[in-house]
PDB file of N, CA and C in Angstrom:
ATOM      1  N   UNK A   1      21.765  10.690   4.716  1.00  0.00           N
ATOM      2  CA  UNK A   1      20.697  11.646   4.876  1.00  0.00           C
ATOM      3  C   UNK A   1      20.753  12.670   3.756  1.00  0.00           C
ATOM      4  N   UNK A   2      19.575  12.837   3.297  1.00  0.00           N
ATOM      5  CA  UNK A   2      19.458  13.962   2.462  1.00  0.00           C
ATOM      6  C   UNK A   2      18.818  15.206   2.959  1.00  0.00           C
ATOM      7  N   UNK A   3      19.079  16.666   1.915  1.00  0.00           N
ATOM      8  CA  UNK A   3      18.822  17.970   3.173  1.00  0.00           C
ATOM      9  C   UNK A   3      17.798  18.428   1.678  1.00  0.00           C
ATOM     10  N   UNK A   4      16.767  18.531   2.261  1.00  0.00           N
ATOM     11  CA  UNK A   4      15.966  19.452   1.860  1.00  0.00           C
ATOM     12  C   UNK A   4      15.118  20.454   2.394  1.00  0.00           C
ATOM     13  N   UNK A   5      15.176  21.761   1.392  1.00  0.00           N
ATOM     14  CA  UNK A   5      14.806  23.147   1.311  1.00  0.00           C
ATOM     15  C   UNK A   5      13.618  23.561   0.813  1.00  0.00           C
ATOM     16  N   UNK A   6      12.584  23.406   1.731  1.00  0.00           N
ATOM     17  CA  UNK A   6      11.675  24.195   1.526  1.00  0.00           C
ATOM     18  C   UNK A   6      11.201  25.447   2.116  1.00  0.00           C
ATOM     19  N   UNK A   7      10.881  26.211   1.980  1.00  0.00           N
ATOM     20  CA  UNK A   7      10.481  27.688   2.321  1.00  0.00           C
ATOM     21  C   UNK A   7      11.666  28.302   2.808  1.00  0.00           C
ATOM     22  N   UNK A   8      13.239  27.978   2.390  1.00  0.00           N
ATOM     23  CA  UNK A   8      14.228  28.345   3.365  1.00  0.00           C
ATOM     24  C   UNK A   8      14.473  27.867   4.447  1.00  0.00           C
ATOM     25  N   UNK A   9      13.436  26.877   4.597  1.00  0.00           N
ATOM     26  CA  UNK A   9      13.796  25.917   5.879  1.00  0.00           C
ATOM     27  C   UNK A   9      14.580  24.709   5.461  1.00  0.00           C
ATOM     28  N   UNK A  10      16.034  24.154   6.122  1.00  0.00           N
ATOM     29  CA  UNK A  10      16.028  22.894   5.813  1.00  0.00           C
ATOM     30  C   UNK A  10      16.080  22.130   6.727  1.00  0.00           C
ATOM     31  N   UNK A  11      16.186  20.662   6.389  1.00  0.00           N
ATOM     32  CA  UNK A  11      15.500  19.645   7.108  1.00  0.00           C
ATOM     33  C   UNK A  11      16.195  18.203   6.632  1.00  0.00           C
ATOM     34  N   UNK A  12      16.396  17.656   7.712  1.00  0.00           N
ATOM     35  CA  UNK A  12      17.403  16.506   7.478  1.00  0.00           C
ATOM     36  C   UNK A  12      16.218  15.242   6.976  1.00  0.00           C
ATOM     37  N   UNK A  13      16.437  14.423   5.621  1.00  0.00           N
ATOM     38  CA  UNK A  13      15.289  13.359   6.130  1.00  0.00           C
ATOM     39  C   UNK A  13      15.988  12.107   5.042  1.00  0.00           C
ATOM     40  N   UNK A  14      15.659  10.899   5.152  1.00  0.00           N
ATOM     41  CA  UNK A  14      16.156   9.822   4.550  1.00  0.00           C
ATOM     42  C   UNK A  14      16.403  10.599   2.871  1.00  0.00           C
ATOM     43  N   UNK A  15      17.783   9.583   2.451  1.00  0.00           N
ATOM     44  CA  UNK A  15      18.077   9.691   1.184  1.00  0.00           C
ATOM     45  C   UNK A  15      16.749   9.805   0.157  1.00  0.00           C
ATOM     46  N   UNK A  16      16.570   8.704   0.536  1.00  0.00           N
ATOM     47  CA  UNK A  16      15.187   8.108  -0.638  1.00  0.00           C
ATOM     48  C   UNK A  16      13.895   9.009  -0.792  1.00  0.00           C
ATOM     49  N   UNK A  17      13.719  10.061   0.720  1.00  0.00           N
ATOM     50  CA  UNK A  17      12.340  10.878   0.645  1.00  0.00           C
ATOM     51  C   UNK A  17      13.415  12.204  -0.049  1.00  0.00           C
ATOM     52  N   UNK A  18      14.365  12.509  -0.226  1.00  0.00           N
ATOM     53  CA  UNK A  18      14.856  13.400  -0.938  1.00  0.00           C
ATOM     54  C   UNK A  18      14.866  13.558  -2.400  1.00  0.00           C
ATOM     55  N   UNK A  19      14.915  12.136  -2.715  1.00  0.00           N
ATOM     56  CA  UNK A  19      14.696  12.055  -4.075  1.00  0.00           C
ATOM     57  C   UNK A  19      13.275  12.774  -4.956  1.00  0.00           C
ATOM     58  N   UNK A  20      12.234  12.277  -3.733  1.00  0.00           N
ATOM     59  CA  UNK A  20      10.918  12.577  -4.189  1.00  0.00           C
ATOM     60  C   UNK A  20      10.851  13.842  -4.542  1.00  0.00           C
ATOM     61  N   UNK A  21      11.712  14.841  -3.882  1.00  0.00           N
ATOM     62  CA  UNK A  21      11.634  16.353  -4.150  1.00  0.00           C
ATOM     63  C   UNK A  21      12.245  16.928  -4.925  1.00  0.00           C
ATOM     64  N   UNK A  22      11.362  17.185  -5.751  1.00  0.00           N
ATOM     65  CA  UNK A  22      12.211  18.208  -7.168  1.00  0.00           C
ATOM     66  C   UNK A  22      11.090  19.378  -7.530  1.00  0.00           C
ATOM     67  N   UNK A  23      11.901  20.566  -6.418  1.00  0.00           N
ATOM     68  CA  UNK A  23      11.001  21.458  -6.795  1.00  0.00           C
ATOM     69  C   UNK A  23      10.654  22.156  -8.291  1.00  0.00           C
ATOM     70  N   UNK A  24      11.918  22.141  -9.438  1.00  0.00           N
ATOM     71  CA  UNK A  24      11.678  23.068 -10.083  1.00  0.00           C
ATOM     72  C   UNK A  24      11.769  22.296 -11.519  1.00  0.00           C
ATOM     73  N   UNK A  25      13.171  21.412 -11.181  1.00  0.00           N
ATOM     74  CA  UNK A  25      13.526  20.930 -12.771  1.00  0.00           C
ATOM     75  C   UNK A  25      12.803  18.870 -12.792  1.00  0.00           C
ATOM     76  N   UNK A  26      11.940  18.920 -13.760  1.00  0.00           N
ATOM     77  CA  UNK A  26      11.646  17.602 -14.470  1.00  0.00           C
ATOM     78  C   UNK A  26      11.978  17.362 -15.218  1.00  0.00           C
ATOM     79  N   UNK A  27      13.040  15.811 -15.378  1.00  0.00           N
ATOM     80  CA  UNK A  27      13.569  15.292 -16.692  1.00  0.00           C
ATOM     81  C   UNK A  27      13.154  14.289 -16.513  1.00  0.00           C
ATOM     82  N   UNK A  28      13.538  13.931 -17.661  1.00  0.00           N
ATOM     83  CA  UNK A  28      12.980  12.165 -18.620  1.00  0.00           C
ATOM     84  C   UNK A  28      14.921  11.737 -18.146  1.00  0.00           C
ATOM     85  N   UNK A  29      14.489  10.171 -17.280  1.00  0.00           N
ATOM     86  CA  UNK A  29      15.620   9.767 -17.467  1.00  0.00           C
ATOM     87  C   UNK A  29      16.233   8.944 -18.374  1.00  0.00           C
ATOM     88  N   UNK A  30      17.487   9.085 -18.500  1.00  0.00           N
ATOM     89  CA  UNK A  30      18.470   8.454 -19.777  1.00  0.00           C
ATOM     90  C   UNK A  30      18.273   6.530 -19.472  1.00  0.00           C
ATOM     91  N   UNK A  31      18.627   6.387 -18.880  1.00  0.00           N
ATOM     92  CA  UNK A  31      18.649   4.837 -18.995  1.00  0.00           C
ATOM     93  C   UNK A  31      17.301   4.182 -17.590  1.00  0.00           C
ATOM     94  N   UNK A  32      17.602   2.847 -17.861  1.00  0.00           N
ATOM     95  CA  UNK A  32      16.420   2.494 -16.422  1.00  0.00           C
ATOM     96  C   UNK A  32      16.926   2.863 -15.281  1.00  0.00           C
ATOM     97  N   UNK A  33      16.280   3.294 -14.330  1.00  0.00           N
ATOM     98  CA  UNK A  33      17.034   3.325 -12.614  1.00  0.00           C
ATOM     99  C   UNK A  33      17.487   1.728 -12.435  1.00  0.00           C
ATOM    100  N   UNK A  34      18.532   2.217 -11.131  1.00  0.00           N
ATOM    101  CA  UNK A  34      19.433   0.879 -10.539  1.00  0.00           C
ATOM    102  C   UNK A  34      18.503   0.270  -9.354  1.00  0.00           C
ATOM    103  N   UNK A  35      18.414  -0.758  -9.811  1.00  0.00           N
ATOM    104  CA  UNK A  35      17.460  -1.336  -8.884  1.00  0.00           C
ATOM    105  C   UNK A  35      18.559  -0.919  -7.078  1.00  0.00           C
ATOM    106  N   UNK A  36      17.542  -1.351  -6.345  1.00  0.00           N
ATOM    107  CA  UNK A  36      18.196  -1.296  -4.880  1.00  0.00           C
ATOM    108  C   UNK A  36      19.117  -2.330  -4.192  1.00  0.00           C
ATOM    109  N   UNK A  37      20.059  -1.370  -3.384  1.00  0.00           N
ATOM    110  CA  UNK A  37      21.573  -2.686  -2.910  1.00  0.00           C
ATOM    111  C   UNK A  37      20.617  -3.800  -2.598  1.00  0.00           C
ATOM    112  N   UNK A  38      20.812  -4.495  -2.111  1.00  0.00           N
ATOM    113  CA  UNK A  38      20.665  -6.329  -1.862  1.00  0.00           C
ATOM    114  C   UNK A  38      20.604  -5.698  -0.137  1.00  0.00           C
ATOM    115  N   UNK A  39      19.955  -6.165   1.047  1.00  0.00           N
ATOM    116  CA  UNK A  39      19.145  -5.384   1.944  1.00  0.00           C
ATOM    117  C   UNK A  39      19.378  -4.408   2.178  1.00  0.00           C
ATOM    118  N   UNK A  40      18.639  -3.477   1.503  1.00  0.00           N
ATOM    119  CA  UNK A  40      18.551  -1.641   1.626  1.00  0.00           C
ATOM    120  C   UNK A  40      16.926  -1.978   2.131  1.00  0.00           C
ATOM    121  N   UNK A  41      16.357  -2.818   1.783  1.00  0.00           N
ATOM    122  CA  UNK A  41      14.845  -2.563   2.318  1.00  0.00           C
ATOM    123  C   UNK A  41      14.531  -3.361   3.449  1.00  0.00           C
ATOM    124  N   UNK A  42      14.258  -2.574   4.637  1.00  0.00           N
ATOM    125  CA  UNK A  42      13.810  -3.196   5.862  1.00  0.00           C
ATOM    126  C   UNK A  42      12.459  -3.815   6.238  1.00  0.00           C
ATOM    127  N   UNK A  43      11.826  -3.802   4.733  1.00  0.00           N
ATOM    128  CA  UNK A  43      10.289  -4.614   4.810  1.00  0.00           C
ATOM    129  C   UNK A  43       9.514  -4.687   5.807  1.00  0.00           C
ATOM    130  N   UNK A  44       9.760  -2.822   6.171  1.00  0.00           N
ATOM    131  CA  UNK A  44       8.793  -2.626   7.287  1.00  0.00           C
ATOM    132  C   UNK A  44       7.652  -1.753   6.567  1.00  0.00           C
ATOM    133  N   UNK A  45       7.705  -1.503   5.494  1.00  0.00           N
ATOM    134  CA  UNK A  45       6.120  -0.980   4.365  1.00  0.00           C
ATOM    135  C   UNK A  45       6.588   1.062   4.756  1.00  0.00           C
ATOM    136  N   UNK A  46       7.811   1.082   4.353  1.00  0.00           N
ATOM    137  CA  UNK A  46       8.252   2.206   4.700  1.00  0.00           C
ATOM    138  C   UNK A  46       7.556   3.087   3.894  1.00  0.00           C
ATOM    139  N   UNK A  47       7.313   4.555   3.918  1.00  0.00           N
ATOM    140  CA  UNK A  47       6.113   5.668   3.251  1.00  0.00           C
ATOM    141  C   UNK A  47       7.554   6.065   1.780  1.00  0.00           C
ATOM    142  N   UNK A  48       8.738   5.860   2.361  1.00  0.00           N
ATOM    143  CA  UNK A  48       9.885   6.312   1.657  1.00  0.00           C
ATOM    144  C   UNK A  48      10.911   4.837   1.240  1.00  0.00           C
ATOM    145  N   UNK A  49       9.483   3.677   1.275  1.00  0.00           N
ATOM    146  CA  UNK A  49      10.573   2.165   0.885  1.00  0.00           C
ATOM    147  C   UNK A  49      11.690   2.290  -0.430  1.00  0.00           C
ATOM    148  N   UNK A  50      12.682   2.050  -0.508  1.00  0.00           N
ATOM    149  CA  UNK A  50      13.370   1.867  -1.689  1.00  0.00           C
ATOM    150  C   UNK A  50      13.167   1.583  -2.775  1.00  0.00           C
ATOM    151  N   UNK A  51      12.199   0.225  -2.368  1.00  0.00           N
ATOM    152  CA  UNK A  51      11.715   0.062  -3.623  1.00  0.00           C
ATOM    153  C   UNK A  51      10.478   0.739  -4.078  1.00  0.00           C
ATOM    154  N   UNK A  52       9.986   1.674  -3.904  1.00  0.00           N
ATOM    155  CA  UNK A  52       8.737   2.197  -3.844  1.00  0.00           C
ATOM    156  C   UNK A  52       9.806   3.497  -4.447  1.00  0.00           C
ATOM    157  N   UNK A  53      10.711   3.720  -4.162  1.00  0.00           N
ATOM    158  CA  UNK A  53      11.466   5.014  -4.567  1.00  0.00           C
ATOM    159  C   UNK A  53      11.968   4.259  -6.409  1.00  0.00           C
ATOM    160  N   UNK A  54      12.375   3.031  -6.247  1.00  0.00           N
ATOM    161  CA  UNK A  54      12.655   2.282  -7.506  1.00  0.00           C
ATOM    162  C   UNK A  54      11.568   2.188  -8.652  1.00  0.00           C
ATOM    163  N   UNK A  55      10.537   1.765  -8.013  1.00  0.00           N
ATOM    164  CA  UNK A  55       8.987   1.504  -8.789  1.00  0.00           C
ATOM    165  C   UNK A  55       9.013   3.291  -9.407  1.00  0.00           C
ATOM    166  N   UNK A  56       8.597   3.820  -8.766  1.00  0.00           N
ATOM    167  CA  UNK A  56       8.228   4.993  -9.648  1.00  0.00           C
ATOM    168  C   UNK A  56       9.620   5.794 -10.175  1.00  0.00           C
ATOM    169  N   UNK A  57      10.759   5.654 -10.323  1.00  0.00           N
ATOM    170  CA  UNK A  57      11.826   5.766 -10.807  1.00  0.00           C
ATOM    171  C   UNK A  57      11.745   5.276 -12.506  1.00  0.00           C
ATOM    172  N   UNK A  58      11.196   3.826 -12.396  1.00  0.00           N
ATOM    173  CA  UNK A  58      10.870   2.984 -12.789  1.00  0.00           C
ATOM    174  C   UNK A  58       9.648   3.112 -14.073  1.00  0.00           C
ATOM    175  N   UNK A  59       8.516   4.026 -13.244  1.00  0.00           N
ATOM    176  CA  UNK A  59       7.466   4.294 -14.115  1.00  0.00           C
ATOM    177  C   UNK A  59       7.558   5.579 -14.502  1.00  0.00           C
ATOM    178  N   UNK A  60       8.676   6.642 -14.210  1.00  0.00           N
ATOM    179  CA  UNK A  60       9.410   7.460 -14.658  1.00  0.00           C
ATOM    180  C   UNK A  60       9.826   7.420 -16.187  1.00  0.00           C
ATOM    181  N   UNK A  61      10.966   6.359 -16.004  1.00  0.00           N
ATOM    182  CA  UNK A  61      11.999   5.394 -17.201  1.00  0.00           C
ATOM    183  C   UNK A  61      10.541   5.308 -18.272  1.00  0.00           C
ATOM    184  N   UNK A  62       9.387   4.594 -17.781  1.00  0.00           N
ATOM    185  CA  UNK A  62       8.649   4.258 -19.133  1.00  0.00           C
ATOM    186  C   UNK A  62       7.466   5.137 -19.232  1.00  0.00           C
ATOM    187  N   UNK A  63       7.410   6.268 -18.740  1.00  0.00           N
ATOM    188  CA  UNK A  63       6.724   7.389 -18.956  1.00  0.00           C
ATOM    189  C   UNK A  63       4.996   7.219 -19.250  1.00  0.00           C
ATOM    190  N   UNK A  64       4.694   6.375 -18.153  1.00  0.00           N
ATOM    191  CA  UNK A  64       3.586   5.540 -18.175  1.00  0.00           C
ATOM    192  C   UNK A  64       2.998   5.250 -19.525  1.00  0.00           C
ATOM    193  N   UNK A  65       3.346   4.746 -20.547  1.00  0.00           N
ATOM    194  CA  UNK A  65       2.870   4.496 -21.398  1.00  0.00           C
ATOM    195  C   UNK A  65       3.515   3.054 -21.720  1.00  0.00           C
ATOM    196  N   UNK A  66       4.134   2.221 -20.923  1.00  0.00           N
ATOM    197  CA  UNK A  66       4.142   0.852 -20.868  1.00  0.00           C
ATOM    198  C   UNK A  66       4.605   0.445 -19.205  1.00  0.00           C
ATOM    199  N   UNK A  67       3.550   1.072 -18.412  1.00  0.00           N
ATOM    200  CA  UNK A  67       3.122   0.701 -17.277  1.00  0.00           C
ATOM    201  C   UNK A  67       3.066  -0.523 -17.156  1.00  0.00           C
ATOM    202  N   UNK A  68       2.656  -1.610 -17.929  1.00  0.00           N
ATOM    203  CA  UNK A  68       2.706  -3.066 -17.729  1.00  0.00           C
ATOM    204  C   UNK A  68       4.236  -3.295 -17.885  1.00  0.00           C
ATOM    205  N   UNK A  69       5.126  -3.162 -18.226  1.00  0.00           N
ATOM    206  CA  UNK A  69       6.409  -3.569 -17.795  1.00  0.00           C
ATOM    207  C   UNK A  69       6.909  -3.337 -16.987  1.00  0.00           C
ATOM    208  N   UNK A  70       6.571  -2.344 -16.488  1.00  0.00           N
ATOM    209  CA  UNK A  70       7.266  -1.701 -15.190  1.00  0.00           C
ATOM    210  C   UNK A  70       6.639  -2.439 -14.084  1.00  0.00           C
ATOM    211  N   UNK A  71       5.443  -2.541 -14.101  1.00  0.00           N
ATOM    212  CA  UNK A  71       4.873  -3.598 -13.006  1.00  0.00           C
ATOM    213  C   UNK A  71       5.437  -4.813 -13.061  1.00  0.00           C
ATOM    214  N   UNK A  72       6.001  -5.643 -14.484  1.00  0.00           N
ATOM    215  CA  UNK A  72       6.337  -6.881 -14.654  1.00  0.00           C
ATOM    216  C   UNK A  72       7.730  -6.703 -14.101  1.00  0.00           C
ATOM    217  N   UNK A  73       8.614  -6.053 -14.522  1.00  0.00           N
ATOM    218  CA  UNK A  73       9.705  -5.464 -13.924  1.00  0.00           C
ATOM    219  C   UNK A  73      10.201  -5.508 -11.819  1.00  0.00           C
ATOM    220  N   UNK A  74       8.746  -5.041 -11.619  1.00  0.00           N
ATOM    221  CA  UNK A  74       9.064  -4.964 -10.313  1.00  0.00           C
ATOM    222  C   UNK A  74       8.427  -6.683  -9.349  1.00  0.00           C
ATOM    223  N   UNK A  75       7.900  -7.176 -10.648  1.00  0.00           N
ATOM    224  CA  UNK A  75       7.307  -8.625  -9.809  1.00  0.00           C
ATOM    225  C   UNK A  75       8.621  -9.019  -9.853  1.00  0.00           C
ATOM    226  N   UNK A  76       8.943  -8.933 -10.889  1.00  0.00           N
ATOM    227  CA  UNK A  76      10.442 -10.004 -11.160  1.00  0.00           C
ATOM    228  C   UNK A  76      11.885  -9.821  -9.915  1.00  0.00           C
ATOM    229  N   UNK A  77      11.862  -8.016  -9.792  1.00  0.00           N
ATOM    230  CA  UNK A  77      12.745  -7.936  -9.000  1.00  0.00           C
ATOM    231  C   UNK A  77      12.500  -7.383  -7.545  1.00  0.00           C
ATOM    232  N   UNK A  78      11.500  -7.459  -6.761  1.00  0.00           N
ATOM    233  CA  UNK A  78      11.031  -7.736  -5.904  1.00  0.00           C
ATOM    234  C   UNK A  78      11.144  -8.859  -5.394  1.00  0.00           C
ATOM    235  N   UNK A  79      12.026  -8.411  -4.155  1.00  0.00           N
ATOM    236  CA  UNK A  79      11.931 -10.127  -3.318  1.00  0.00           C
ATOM    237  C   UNK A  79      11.311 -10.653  -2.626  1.00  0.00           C
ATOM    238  N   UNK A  80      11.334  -9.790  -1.837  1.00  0.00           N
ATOM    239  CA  UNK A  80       9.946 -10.126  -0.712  1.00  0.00           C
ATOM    240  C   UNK A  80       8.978 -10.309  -1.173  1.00  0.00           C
ATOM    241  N   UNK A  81       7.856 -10.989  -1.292  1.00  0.00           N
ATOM    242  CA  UNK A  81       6.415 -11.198  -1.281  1.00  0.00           C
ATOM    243  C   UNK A  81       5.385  -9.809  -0.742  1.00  0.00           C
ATOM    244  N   UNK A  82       5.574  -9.566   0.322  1.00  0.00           N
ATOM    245  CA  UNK A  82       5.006  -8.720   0.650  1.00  0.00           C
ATOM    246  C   UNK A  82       5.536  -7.634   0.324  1.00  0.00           C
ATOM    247  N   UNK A  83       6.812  -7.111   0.642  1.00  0.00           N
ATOM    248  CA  UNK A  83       7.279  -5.838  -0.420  1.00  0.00           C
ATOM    249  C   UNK A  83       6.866  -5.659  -1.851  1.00  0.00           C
ATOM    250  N   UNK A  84       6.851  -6.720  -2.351  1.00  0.00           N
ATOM    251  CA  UNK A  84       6.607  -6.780  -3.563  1.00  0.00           C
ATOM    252  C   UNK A  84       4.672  -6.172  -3.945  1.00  0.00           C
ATOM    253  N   UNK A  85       4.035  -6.825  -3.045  1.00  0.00           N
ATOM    254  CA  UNK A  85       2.433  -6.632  -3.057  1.00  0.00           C
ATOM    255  C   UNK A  85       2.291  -5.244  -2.661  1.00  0.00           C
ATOM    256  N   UNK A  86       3.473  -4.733  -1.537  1.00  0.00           N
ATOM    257  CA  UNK A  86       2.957  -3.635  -0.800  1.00  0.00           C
ATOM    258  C   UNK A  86       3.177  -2.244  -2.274  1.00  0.00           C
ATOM    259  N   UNK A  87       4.433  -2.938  -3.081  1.00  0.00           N
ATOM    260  CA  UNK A  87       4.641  -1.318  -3.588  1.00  0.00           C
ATOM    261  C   UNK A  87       4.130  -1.272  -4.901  1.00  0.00           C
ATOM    262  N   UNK A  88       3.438  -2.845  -5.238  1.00  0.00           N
ATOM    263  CA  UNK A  88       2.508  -3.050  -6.208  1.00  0.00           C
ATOM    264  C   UNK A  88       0.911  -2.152  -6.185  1.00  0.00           C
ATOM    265  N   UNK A  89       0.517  -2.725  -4.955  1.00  0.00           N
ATOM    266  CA  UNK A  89      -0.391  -2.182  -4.517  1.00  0.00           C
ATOM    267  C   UNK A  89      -0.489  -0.509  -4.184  1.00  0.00           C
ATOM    268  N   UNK A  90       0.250  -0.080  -3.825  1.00  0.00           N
ATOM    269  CA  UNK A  90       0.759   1.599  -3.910  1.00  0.00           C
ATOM    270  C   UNK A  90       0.785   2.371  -5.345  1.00  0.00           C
ATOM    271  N   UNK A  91       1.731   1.588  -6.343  1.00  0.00           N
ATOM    272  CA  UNK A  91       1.681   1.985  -7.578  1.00  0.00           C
ATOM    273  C   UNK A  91       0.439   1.833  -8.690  1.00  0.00           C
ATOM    274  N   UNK A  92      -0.274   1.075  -8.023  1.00  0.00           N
ATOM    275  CA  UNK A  92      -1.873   0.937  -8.495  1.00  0.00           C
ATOM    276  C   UNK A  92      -2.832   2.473  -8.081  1.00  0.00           C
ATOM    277  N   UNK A  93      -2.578   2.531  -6.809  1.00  0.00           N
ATOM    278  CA  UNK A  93      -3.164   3.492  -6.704  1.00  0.00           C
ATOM    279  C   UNK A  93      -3.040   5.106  -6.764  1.00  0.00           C
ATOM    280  N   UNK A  94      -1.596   4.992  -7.300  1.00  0.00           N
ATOM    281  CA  UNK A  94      -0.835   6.253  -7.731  1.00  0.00           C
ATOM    282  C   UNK A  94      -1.301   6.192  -9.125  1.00  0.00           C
ATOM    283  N   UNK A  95      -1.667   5.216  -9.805  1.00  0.00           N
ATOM    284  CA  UNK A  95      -1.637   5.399 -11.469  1.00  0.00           C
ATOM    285  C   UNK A  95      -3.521   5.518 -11.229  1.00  0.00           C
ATOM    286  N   UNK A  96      -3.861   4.695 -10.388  1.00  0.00           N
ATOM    287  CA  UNK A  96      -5.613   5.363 -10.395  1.00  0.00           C
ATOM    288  C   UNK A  96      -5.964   6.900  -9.799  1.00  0.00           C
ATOM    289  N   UNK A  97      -4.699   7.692  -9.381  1.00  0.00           N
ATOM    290  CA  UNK A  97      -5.635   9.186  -9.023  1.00  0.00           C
ATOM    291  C   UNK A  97      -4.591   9.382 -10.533  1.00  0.00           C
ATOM    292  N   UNK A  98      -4.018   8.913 -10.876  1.00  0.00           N
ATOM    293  CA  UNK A  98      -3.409  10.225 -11.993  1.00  0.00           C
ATOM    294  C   UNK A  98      -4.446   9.870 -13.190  1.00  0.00           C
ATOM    295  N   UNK A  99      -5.015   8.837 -13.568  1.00  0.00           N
ATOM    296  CA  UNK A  99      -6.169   8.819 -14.693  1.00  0.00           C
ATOM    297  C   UNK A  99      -7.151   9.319 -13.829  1.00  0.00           C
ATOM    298  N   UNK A 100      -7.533  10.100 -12.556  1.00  0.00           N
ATOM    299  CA  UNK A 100      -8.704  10.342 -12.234  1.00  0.00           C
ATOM    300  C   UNK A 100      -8.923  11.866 -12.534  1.00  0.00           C
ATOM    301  N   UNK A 101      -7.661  12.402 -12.798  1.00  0.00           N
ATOM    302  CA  UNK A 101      -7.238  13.828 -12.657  1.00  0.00           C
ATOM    303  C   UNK A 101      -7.107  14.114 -13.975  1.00  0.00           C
TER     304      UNK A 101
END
């Protein structure tokens, strides 16, 4: 479990939705993220899936400006079929509001 602090409140919630929160400091990371242990994903289309925490880790690493690898990247290491579509399909529509904005 990870603890995050907002308004002075904290709050217990999965590792992976902790990651998402970075209130203050943004960096460019040094090497690619580690893909996820071998079943960490319960391929139940989680809001905080692993690999969905990996994918944009992922499109982090290539600073959307070779977005097509990172998608090729995650066909390749995506196992599931449907995990694979679900966080495909998610990262499509995360990269269509950020060119909408």
């Amino acid at each position: 479990m990870g603890i995050l602090s907002t308004s002075g409140l904290l709050k217990q919630t999965p590792c992976s939705a902790a990651r998402f929160y970075s209130p203050t400091i943004q960096h460019r990371p040094v090497g690619p993220p580690a893909e996820p242990v071998e079943g960490a994903c319960c391929g139940q289309g989680c809001v905080n899936c692993v690999w969905l925490v990996y994918a944009n880790d992922l499109i982090d690493y290539y600073s959307g400006q070779r977005i097509e690898e990172a998608m090729k990247e995650i066909e390749k290491k995506v196992p599931d079929p449907n995990v694979r579509s679900y966080v495909l399909s998610e990262l499509r529509l995360k990269l269509k509001r950020s060119q909408q904005s």
